[in-house]
N, C-alpha and C. Protein backbone atom coordinates (compact mmCIF):
# COMPACT_ATOMS: atom_id res chain seq x y z
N UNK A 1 0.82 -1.19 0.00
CA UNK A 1 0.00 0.00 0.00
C UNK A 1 0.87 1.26 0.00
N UNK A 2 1.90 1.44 0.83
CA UNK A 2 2.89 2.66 0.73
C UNK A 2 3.32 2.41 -0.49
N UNK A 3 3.74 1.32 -0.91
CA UNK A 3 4.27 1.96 -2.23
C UNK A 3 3.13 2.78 -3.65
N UNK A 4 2.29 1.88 -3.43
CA UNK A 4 1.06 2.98 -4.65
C UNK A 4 1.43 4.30 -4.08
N UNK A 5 1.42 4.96 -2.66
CA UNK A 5 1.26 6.20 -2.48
C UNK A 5 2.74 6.71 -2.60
N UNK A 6 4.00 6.44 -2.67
CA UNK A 6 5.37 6.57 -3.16
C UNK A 6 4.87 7.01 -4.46
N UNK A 7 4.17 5.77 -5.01
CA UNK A 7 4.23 6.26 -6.44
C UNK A 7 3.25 7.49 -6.91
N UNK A 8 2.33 7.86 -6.05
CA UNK A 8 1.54 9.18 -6.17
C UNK A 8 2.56 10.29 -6.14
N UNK A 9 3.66 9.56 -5.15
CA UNK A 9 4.62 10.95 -4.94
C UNK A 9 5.46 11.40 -5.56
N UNK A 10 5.80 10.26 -6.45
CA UNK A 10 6.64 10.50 -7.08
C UNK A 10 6.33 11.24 -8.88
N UNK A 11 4.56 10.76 -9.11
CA UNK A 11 3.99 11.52 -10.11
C UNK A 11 4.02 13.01 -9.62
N UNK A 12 3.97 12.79 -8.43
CA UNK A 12 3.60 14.79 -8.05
C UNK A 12 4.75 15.45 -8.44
N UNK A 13 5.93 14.25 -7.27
CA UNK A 13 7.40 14.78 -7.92
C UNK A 13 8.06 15.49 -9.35
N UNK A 14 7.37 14.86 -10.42
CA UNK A 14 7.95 15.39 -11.28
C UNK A 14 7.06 16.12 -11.82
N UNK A 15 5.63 16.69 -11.20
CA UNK A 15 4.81 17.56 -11.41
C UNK A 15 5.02 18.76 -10.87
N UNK A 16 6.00 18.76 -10.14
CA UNK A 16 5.96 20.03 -8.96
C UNK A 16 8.08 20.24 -9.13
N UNK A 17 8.57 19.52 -10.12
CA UNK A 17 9.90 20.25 -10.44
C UNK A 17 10.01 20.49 -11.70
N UNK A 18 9.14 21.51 -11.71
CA UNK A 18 9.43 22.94 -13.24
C UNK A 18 10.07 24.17 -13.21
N UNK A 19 9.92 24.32 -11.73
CA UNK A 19 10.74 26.08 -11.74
C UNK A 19 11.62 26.34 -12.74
N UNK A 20 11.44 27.83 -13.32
CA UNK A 20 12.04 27.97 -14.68
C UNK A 20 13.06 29.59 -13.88
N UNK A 21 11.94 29.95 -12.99
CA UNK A 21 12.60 30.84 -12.36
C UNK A 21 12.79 31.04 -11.12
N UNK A 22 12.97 31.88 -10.00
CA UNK A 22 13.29 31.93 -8.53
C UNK A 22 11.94 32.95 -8.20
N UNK A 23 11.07 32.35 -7.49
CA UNK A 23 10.01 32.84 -6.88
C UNK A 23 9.19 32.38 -5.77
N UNK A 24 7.89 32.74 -5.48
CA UNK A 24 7.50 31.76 -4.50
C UNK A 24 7.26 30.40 -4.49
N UNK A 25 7.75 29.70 -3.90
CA UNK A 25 7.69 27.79 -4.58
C UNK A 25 6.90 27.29 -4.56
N UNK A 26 5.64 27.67 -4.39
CA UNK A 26 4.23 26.72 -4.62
C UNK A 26 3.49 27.72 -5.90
N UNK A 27 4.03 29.14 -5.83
CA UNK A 27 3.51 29.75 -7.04
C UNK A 27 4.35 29.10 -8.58
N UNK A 28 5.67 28.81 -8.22
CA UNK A 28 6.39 28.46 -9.25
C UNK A 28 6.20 26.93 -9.37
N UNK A 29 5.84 26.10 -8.52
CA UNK A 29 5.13 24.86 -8.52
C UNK A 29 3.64 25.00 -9.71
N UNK A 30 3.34 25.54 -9.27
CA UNK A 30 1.88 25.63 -9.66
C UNK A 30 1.52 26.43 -10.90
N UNK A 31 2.75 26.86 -11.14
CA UNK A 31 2.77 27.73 -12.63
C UNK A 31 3.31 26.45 -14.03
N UNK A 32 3.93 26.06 -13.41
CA UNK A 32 4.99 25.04 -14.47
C UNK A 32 4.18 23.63 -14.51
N UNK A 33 3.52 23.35 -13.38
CA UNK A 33 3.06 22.11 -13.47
C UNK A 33 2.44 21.79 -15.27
N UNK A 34 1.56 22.05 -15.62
CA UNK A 34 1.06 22.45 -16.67
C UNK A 34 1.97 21.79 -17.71
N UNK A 35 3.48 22.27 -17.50
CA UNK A 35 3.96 21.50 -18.58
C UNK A 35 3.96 20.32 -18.54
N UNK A 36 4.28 19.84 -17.09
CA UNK A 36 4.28 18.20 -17.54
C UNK A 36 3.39 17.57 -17.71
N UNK A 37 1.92 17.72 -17.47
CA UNK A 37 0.13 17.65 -17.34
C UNK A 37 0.01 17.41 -18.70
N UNK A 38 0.81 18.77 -20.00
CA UNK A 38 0.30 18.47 -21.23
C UNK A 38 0.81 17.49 -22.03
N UNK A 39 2.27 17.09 -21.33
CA UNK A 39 3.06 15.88 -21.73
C UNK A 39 1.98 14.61 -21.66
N UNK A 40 2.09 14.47 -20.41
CA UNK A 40 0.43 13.23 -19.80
C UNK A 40 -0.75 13.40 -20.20
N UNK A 41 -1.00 14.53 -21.10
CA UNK A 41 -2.50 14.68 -21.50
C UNK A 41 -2.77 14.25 -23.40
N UNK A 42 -1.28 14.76 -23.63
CA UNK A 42 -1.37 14.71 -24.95
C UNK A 42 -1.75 13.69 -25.45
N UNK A 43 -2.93 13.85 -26.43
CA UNK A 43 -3.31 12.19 -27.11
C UNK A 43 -2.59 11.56 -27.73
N UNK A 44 -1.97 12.01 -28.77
CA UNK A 44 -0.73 11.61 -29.54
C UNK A 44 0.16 10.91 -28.63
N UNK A 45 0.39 11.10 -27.55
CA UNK A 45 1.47 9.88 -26.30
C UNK A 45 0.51 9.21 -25.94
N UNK A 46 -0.53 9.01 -26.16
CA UNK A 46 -1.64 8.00 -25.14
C UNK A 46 -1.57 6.26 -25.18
N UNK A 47 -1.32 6.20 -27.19
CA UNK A 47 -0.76 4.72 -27.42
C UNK A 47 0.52 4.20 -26.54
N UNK A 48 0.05 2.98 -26.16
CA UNK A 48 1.52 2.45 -25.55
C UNK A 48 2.76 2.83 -26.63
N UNK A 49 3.02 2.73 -28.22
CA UNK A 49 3.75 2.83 -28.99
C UNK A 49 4.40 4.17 -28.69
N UNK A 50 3.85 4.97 -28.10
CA UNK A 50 4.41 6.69 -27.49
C UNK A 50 5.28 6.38 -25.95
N UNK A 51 4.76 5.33 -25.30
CA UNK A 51 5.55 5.48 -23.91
C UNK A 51 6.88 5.83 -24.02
N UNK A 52 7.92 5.03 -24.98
CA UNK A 52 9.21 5.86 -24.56
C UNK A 52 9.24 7.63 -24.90
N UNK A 53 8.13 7.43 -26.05
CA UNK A 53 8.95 9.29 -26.37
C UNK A 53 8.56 9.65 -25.27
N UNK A 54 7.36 9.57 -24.22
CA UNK A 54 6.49 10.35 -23.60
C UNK A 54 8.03 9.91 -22.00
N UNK A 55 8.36 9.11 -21.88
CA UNK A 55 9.20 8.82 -20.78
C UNK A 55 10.49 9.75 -20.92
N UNK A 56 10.89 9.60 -22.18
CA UNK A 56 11.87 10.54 -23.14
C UNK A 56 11.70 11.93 -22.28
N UNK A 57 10.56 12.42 -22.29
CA UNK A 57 9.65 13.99 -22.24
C UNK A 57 10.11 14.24 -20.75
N UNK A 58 9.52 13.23 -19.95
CA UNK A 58 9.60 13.23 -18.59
C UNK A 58 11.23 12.93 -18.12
N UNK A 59 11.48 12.25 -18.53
CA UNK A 59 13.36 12.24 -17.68
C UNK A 59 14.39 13.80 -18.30
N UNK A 60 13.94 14.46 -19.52
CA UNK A 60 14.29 15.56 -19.40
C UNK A 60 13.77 16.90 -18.80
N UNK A 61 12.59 16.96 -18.45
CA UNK A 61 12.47 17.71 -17.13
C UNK A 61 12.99 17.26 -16.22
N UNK A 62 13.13 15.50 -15.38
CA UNK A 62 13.71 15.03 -14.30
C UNK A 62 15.65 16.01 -14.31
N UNK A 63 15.76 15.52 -15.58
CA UNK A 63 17.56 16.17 -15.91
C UNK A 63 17.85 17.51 -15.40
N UNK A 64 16.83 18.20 -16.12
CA UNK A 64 17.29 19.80 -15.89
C UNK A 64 16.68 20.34 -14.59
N UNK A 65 15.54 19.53 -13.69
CA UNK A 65 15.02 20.32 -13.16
C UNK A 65 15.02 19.91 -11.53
N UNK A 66 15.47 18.58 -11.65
CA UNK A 66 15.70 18.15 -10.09
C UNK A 66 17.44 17.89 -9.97
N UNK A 67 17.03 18.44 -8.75
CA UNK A 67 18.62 18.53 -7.74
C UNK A 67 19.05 17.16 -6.91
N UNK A 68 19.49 16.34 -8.05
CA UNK A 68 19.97 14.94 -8.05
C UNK A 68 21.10 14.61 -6.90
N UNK A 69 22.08 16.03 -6.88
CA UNK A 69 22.65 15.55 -6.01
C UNK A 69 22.15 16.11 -4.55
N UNK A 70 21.53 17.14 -4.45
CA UNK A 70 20.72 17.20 -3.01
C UNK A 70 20.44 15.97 -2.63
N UNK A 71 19.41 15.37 -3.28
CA UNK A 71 18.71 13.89 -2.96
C UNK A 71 19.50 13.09 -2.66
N UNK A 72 20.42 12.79 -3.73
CA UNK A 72 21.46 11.33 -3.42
C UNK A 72 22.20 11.42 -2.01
N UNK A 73 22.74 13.15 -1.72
CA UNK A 73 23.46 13.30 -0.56
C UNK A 73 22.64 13.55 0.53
N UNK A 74 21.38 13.59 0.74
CA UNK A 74 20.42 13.78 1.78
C UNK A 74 20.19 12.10 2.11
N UNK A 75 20.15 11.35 1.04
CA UNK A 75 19.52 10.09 1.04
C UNK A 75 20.77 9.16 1.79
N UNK A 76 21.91 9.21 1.85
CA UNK A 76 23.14 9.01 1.80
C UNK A 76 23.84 9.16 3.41
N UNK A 77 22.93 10.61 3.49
CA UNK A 77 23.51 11.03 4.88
C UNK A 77 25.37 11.24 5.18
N UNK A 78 25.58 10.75 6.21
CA UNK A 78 26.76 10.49 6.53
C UNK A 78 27.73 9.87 5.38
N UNK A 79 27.18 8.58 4.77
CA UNK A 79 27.83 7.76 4.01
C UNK A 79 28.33 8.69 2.81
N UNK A 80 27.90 9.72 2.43
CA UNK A 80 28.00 10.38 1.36
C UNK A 80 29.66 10.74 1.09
N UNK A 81 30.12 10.72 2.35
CA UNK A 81 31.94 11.12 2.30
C UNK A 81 32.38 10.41 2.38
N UNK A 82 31.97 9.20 2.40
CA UNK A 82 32.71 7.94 2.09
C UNK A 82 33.16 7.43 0.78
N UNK A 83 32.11 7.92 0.06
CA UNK A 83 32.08 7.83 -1.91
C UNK A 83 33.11 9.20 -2.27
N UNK A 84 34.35 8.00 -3.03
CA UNK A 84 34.90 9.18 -3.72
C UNK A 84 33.69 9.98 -5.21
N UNK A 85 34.71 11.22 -5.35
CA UNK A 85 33.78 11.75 -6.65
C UNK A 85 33.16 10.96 -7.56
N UNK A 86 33.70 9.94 -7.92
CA UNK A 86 33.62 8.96 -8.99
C UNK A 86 32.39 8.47 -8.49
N UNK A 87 32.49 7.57 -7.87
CA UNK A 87 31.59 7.15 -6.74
C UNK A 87 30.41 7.11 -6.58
N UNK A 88 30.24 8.93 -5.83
CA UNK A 88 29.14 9.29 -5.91
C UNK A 88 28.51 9.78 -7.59
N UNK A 89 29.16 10.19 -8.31
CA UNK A 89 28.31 10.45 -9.62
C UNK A 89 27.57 8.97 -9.77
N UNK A 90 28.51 8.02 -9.81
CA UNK A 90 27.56 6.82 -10.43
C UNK A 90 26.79 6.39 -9.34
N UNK A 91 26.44 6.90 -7.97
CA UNK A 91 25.44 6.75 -7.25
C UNK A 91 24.03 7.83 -7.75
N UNK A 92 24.75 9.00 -8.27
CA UNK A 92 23.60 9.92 -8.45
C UNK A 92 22.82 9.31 -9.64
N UNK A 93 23.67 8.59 -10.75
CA UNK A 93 23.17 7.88 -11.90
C UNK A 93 22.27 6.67 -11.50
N UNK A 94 22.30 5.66 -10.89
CA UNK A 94 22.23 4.72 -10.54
C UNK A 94 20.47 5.03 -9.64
N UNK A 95 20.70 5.64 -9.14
CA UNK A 95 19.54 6.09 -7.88
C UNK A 95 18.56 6.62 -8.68
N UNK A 96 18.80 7.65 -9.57
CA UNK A 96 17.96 7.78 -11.03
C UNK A 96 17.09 7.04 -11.41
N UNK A 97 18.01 5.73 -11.82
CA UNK A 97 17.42 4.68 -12.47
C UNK A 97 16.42 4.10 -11.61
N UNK A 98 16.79 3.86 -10.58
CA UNK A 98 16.51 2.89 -9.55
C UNK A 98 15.08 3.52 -9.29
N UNK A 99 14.91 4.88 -9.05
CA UNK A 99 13.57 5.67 -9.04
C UNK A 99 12.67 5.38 -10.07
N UNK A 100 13.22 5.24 -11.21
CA UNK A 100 12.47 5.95 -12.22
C UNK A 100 11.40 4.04 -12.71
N UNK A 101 12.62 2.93 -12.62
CA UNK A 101 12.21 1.63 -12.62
C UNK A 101 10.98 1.58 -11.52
N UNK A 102 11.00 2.09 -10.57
CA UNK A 102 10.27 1.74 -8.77
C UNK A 102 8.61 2.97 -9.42
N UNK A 103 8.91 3.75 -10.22
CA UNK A 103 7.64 4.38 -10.25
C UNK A 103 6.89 4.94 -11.58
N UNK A 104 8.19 4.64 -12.87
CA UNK A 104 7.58 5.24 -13.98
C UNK A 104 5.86 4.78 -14.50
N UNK A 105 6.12 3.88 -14.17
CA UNK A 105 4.24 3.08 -14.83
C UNK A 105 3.41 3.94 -13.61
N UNK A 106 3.25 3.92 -12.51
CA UNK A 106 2.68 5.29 -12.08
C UNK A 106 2.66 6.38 -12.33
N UNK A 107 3.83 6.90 -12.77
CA UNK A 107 3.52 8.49 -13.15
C UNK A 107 2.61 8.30 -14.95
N UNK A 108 2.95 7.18 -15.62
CA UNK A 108 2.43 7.35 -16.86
C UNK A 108 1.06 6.78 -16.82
N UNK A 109 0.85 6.23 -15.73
CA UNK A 109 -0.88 5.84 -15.53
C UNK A 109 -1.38 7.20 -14.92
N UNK A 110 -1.17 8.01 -14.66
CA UNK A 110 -2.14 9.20 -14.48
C UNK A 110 -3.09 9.59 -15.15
N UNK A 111 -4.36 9.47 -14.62
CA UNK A 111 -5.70 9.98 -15.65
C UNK A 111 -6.61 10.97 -15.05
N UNK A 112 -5.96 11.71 -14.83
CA UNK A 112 -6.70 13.49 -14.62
C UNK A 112 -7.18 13.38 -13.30
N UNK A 113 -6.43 12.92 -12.34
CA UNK A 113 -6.62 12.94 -10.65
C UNK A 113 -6.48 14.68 -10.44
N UNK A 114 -6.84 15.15 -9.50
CA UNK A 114 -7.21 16.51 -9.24
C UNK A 114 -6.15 16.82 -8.28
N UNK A 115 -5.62 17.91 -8.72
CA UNK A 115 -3.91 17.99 -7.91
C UNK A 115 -4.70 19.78 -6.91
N UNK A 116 -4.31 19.68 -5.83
CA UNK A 116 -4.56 21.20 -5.16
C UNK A 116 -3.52 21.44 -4.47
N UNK A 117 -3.11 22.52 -4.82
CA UNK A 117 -1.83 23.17 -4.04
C UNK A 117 -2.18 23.89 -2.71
N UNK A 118 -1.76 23.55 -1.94
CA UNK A 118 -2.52 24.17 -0.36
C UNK A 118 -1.81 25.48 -0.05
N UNK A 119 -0.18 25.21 0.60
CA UNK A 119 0.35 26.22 0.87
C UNK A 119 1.92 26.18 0.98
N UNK A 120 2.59 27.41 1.05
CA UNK A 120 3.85 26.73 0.88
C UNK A 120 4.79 27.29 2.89
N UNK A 121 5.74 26.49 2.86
CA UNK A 121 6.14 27.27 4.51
C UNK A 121 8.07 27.68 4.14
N UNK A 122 7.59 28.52 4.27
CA UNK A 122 9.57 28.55 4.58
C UNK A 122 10.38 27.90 5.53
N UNK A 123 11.29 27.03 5.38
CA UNK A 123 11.81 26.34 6.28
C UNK A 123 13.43 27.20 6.52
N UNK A 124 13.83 28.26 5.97
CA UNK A 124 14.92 28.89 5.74
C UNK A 124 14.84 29.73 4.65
N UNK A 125 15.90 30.54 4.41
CA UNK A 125 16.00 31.24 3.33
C UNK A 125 15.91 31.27 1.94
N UNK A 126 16.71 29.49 1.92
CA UNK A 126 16.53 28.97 0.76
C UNK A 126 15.74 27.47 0.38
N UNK A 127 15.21 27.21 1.97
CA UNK A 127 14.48 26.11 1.68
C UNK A 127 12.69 26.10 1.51
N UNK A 128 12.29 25.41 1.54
CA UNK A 128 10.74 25.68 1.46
C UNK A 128 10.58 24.53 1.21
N UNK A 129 8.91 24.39 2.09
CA UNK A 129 7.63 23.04 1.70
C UNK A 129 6.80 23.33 1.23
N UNK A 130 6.31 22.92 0.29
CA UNK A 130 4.96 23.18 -0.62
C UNK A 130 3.90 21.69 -0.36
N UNK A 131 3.20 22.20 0.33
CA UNK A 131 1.97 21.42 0.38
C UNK A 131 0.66 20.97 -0.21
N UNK A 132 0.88 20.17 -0.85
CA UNK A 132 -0.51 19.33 -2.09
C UNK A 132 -1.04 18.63 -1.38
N UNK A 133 -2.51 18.30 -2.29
CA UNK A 133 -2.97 17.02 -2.22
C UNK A 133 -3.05 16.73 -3.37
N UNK A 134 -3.28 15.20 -3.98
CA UNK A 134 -4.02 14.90 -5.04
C UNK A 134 -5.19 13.69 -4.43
N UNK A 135 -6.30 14.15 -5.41
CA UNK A 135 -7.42 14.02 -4.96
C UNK A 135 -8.29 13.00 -5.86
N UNK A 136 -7.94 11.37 -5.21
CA UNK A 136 -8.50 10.59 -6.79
C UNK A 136 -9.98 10.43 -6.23
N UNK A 137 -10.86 9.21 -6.45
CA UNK A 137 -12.07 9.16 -6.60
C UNK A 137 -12.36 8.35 -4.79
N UNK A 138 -11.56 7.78 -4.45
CA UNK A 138 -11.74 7.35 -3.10
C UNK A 138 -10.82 8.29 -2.21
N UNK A 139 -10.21 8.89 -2.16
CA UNK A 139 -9.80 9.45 -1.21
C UNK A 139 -8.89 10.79 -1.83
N UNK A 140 -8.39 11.43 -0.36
CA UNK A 140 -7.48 12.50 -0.74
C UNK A 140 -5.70 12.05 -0.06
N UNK A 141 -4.99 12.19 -1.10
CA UNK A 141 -3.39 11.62 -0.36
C UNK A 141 -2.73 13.27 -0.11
N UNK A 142 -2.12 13.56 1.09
CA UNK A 142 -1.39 14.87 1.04
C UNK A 142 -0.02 14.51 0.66
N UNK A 143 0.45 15.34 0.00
CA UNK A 143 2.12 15.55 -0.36
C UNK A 143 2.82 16.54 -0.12
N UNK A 144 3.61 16.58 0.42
CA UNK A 144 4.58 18.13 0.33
C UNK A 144 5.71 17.28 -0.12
N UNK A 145 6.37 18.59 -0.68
CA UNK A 145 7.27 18.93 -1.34
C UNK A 145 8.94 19.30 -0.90
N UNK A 146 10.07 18.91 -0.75
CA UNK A 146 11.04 20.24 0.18
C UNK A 146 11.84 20.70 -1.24
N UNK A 147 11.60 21.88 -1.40
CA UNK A 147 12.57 22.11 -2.12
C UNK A 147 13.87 23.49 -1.85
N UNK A 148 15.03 23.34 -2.65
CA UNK A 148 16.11 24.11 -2.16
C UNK A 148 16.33 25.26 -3.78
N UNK A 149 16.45 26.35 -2.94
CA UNK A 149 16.61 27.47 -4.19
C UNK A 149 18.65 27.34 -4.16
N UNK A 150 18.47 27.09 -5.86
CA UNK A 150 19.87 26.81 -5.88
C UNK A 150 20.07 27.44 -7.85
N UNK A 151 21.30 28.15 -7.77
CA UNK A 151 21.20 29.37 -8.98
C UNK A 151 19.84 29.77 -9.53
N UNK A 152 18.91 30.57 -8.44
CA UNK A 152 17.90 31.15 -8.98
C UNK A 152 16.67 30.46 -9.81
N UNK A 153 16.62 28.87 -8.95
CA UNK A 153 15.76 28.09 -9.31
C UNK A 153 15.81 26.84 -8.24
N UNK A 154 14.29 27.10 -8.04
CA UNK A 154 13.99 26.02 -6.78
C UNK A 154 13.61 24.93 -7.39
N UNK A 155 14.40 23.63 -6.46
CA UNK A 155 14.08 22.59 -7.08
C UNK A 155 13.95 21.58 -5.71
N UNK A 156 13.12 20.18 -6.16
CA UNK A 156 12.97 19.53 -5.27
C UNK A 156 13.89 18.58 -4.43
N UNK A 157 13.77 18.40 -3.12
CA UNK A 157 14.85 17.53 -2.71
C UNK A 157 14.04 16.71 -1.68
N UNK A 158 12.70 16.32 -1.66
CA UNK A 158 12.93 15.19 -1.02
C UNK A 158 10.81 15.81 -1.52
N UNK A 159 10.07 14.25 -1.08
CA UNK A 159 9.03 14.21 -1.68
C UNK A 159 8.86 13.20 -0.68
N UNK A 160 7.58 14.10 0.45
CA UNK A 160 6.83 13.41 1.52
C UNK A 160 5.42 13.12 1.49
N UNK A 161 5.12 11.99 1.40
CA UNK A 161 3.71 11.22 1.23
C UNK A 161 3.17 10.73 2.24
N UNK A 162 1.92 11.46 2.84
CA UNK A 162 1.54 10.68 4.44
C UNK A 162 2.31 10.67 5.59
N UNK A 163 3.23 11.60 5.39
CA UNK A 163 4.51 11.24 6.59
C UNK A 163 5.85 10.44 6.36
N UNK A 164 5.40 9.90 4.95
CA UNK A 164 6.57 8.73 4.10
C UNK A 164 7.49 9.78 3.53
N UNK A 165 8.53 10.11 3.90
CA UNK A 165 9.80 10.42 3.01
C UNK A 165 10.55 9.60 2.34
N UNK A 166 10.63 9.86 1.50
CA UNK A 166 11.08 9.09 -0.06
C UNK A 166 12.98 9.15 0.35
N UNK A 167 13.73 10.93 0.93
CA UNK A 167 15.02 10.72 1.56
C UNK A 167 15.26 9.65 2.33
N UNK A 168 14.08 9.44 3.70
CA UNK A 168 14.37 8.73 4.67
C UNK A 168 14.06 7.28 4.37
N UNK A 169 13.07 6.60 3.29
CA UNK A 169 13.04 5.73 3.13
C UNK A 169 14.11 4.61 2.60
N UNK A 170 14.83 5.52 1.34
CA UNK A 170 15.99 5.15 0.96
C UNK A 170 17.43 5.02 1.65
N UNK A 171 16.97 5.81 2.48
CA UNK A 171 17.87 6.24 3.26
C UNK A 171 18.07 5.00 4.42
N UNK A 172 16.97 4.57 5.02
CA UNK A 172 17.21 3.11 5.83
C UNK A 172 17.88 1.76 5.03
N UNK A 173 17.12 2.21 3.71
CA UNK A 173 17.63 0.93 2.80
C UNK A 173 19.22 0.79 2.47
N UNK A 174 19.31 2.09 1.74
CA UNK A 174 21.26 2.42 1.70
C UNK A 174 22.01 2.05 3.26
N UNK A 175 21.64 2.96 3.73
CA UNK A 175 22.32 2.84 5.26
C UNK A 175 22.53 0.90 5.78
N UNK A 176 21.29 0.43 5.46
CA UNK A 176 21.73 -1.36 5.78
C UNK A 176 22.87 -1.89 4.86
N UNK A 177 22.54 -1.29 3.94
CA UNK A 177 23.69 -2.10 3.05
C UNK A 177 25.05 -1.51 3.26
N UNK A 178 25.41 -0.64 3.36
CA UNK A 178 26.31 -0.07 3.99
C UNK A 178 26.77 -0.60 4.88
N UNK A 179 26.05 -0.76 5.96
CA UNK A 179 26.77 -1.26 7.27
C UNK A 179 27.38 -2.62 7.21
N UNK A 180 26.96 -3.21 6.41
CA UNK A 180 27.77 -4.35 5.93
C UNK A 180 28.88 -4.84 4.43
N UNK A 181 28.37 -3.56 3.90
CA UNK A 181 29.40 -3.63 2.59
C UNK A 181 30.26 -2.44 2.05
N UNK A 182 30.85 -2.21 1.94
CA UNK A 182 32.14 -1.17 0.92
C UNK A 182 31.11 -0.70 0.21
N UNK A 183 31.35 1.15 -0.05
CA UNK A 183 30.93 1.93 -1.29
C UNK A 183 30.81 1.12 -2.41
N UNK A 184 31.81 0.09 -2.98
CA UNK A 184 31.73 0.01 -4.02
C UNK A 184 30.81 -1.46 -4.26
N UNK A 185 30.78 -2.17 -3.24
CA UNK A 185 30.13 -3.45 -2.70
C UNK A 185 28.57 -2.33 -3.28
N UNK A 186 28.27 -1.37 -2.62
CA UNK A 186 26.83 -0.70 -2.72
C UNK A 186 26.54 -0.59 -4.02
N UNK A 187 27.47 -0.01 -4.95
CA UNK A 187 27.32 0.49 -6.53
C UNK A 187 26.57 -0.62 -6.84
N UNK A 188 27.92 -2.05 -6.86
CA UNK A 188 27.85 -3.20 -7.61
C UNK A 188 26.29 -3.52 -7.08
N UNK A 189 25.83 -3.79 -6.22
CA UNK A 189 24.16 -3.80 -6.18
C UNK A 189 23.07 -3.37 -6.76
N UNK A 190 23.31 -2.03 -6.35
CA UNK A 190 22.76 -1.18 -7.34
C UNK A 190 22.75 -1.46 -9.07
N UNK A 191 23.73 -1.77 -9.46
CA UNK A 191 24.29 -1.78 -10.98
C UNK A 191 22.92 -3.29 -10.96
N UNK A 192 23.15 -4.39 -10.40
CA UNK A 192 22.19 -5.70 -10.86
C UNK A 192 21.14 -5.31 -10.06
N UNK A 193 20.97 -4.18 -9.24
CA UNK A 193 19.05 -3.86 -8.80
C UNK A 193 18.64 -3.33 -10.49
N UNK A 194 19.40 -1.99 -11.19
CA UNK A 194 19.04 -1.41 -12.49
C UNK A 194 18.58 -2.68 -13.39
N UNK A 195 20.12 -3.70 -13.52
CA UNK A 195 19.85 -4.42 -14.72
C UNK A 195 18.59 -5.67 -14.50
N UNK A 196 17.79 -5.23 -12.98
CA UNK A 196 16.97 -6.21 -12.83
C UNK A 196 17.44 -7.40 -12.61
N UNK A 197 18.92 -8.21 -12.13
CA UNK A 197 18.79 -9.06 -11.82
C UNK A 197 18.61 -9.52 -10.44
């Protein structure tokens, strides 16, 4: 059951990282959403024969618009200085994948669930929560948002569902494996979680 609602969060996720510019983050949430809505709305992507372009559509907003390494190093915690540079890039790559396998058929099953932006809170200068719901036919799921203003564009770094953080969830999971294996012991996992074996 948490995971369907992960995967609500993670459709919001890439509904709610458009900022194009530096402003208020649920106004700039709520301005951009739209683009990715018309990606998911467009009929022309509706045939399965469209899913990659339409996935295509969506991992380049994911590229330009989320703060990959916020996440990986929030998710990471401590362990994060343990990964040389090298390291961590192919953790930031890897974790990508690992997301995008754990929730893409959710974000591309979206069929016009009713998204409401509530409010947003400053958590600092440059941080902020933006608070949603989306609203399907049995119930309402809340989501917030954290995102960090970084060169004059806020972007997301961690995506909370029900109290479920998506940082902290991963974050128990990495952290076990860790405690028993080498950085690079972690990659090599990772590398056969991607290739599905």
């Amino acid at each position: 059951m948490k995971r369907h609602f992960i995967g609500w969060g993670i459709l919001m996720f890439f509904l709610s990282t458009l900022p194009v510019y530096a402003g208020a983050p649920l106004d700039t949430v709520q301005t951009n959403v739209n683009k990715v809505l018309d990606v998911l709305r467009d009929p022309k992507l509706k045939p399965e024969s469209a899913k990659e372009i339409k996935k295509e559509k969506l991992d380049a907003i994911y590229e330009q618009m989320f703060d990959e390494v916020e996440l990986s190093r929030r998710t990471l915690g401590g362990h994060w200085n343990k990964l040389n540079p090298a390291q961590q890039q192919e953790f930031i790559q890897l974790y990508r994948q690992i997301l995008e396998k754990a929730y893409i058929d959710k974000i591309l099953s979206y069929t016009n669930e009713k998204i409401v932006f509530s409010k947003e809170s400053m958590l600092s200068n440059n941080q902020a929560e933006v608070q949603t719901k989306v609203i399907t036919s049995s119930k309402e799921i809340p989501i917030s948002y954290k995102v960090i203003l970084k060169g004059g564009t806020w972007k997301v770094y961690d995506v909370v569902i029900e109290n479920l953080s998506l940082v902290q969830n991963y974050r128990s999971q990495f952290h076990s494996i860790l405690a028993k294996n080498t950085p690079d012991q972690l990659l090599e996992i990772l590398r056969k979680k991607v290739k599905g074996q």
